[in-house]
Protein backbone atom coordinates (compact mmCIF):
# COMPACT_ATOMS: atom_id res chain seq x y z
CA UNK A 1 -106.75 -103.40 -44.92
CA UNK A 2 -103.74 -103.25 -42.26
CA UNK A 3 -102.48 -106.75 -44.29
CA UNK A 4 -102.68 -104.76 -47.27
CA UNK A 5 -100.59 -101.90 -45.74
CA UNK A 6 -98.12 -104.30 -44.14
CA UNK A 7 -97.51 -106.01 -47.50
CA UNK A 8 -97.60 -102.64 -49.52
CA UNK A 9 -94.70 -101.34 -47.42
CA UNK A 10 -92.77 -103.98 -46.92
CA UNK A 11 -92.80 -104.57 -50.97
CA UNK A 12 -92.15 -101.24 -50.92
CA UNK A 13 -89.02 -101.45 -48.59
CA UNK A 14 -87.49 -104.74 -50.47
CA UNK A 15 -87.63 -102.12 -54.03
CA UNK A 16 -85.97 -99.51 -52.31
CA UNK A 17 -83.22 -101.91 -50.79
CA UNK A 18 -82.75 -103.66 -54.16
CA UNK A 19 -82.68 -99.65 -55.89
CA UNK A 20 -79.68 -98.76 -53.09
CA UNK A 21 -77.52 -102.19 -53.51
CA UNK A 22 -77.56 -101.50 -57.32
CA UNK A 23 -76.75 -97.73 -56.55
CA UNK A 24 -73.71 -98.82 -54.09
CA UNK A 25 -72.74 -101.39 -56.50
CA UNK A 26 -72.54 -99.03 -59.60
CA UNK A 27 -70.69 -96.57 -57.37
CA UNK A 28 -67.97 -98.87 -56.29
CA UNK A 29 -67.29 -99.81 -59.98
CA UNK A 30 -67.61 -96.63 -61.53
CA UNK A 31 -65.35 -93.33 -61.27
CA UNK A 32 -67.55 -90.50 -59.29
CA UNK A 33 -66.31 -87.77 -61.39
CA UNK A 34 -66.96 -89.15 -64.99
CA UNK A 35 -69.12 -92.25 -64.84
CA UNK A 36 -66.45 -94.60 -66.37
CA UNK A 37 -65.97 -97.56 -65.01
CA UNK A 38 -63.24 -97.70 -62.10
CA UNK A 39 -59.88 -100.07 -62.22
CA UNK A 40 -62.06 -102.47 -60.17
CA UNK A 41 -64.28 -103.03 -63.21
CA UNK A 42 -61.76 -102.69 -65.51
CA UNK A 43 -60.16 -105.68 -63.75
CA UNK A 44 -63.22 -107.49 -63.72
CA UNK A 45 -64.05 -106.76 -67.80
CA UNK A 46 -60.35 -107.36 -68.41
CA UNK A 47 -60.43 -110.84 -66.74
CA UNK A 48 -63.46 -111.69 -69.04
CA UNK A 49 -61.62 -110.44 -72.56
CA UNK A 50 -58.80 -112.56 -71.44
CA UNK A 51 -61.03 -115.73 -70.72
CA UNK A 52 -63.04 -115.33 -73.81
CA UNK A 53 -59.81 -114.59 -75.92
CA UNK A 54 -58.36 -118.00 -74.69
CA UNK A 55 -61.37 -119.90 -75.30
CA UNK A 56 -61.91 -118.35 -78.76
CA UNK A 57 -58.32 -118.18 -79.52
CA UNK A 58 -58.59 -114.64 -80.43
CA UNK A 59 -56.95 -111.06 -79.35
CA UNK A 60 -58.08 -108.49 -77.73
CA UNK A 61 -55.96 -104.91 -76.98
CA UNK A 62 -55.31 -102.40 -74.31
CA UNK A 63 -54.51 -98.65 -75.01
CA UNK A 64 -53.39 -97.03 -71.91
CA UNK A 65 -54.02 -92.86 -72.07
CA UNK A 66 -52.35 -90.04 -70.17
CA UNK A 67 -52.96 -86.56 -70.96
CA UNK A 68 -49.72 -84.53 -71.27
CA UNK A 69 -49.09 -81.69 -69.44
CA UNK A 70 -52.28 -81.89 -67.12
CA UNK A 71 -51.44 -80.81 -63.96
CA UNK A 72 -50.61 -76.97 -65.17
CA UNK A 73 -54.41 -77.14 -66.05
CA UNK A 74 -55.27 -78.04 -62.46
CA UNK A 75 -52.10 -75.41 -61.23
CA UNK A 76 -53.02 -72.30 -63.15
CA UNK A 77 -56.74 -72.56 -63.74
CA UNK A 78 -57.76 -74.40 -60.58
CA UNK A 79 -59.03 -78.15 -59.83
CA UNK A 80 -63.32 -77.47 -61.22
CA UNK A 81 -61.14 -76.75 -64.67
CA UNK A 82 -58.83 -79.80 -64.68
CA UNK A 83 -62.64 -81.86 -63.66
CA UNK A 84 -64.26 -80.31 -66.23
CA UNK A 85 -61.75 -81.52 -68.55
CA UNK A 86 -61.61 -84.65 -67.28
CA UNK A 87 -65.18 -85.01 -67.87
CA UNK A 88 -65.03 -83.93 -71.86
CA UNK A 89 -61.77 -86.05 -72.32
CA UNK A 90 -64.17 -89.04 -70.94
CA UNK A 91 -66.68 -88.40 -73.44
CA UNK A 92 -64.55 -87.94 -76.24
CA UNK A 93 -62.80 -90.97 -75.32
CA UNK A 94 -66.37 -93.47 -75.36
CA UNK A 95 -67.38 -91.74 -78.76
CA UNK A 96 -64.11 -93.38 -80.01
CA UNK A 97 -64.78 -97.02 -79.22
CA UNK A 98 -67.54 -99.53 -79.73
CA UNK A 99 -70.18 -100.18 -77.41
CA UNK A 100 -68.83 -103.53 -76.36
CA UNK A 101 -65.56 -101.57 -75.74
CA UNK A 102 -64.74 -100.36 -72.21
CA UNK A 103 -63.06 -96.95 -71.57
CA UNK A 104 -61.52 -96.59 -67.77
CA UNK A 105 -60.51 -93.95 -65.19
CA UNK A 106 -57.42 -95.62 -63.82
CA UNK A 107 -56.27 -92.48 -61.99
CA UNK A 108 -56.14 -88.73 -61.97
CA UNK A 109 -55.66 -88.31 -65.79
CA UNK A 110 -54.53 -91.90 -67.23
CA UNK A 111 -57.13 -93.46 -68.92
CA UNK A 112 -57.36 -97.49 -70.24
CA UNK A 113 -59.15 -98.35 -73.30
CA UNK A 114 -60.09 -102.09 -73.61
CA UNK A 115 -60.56 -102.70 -76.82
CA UNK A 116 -62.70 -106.16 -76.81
CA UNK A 117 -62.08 -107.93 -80.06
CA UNK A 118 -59.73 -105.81 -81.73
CA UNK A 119 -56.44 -108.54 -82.33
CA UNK A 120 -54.18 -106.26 -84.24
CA UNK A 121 -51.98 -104.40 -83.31
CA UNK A 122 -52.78 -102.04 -86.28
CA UNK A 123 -56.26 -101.92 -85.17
CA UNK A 124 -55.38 -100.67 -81.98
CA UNK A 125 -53.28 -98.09 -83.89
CA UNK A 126 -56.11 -96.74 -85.65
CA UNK A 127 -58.26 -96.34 -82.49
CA UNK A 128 -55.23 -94.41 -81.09
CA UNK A 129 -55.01 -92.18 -84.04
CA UNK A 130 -59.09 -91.72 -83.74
CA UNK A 131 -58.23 -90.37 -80.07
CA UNK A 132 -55.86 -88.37 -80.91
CA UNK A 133 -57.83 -86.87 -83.56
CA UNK A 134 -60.65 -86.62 -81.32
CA UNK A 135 -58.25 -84.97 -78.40
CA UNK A 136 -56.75 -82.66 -80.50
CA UNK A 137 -59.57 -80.21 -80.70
CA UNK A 138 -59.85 -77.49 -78.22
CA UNK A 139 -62.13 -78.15 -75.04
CA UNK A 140 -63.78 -75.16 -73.97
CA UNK A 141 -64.35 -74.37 -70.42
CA UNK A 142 -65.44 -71.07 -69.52
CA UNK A 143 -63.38 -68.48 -71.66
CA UNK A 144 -60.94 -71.00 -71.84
CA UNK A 145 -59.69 -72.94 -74.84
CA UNK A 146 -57.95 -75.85 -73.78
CA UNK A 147 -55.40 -78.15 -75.69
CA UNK A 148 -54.72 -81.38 -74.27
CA UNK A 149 -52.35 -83.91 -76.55
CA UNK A 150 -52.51 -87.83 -75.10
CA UNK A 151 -49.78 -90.28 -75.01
CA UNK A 152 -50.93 -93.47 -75.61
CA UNK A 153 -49.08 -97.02 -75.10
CA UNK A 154 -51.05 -100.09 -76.42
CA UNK A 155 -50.87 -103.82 -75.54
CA UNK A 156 -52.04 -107.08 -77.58
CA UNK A 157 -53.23 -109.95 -75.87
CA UNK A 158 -51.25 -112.69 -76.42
CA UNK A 159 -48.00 -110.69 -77.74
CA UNK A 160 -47.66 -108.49 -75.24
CA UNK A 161 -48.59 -110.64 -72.14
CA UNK A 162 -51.21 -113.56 -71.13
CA UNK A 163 -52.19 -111.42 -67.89
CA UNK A 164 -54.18 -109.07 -66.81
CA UNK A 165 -51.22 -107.19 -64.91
CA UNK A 166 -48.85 -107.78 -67.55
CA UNK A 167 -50.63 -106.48 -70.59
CA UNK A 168 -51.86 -103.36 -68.25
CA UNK A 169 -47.91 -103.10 -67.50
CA UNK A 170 -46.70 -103.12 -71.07
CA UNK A 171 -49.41 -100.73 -71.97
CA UNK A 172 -48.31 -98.28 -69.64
CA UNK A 173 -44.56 -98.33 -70.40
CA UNK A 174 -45.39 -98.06 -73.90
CA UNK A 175 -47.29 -94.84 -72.81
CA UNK A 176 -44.43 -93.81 -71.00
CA UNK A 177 -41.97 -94.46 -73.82
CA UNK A 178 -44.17 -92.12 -76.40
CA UNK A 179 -44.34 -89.56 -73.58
CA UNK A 180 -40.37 -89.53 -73.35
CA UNK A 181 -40.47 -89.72 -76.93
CA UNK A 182 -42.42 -86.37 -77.50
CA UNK A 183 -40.20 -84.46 -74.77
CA UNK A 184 -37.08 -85.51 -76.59
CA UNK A 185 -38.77 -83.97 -79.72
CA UNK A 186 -39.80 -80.65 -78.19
CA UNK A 187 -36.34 -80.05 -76.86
């Protein structure tokens, strides 16, 4: 009976070790705040696109998303707001994509969208316009109705770079150059 015991808890102990590794693990690739994965993952998924795409001699794209004019949410109606909006954006964003698609949290409001399989650049475009559609509606948080417009810079694997870093870097100044685009048109 105390063999029994002895073997019953260490079992026990080994499925509660293996239960906290796979916690810790999903926790270092995953943001906190809305369960996406992290750049870390990202990195790691990205790395895989690109080895498949060179094996397979097929594309893949990036779309790299920043929310415009974020941080007054965060200034005026206070840091639980700009999570909880966070949060929906993140949703929104996965109901956009595939399943074999990855949506990121790269930082406090830029989001990357690695779009596995998709070669053209106008099928990037239409995921864009799907987010952007999908963005456009107001998020509700409290007695708040929130309007959030992205920008949103895309990159195609092998056009726009043949590295992880470089298609991630064309991505974002794309983003960058719709965001100055849309300023220029509002003044």
């Amino acid at each position: 009976q105390e063999l029994v015991q002895f073997v019953s808890t260490q079992i026990a102990t080994a499925i509660e070790r293996k239960r906290l590794q796979s916690q810790l693990r999903h926790m270092a690739q995953h943001d906190i705040l809305t369960g996406l994965p992290n750049r870390m993952l990202l990195l790691d998924r990205l790395d895989s696109a690109l080895a498949r795409a060179r094996r397979d001699q097929q594309g893949f794209s990036l779309l790299f998303v920043d929310l415009d004019q974020f941080k007054p949410v965060n200034d005026l109606h206070g840091h639980e707001t700009g999570d909880f909006l966070l949060q929906e954006v993140a949703r929104r964003l996965r109901q956009c994509v595939r399943d074999t698609d990855t949506v990121a949290r790269v930082g406090g409001d830029e989001f990357v969208v690695l779009l596995d399989r998709a070669c053209l650049l106008a099928d990037a475009e239409l995921v864009a316009d799907k987010i952007r559609a999908e963005l456009s509606g107001a998020v509700r948080v409290r007695k708040l109705a929130l309007h959030i417009t992205p920008s949103i810079g895309i990159a195609v694997f092998p056009e726009h770079g043949d590295s992880a870093q470089q298609l991630l870097n064309h991505a974002d100044e794309a983003m960058y150059r719709v965001k100055r685009e849309a300023r220029r048109l509002r003044h």
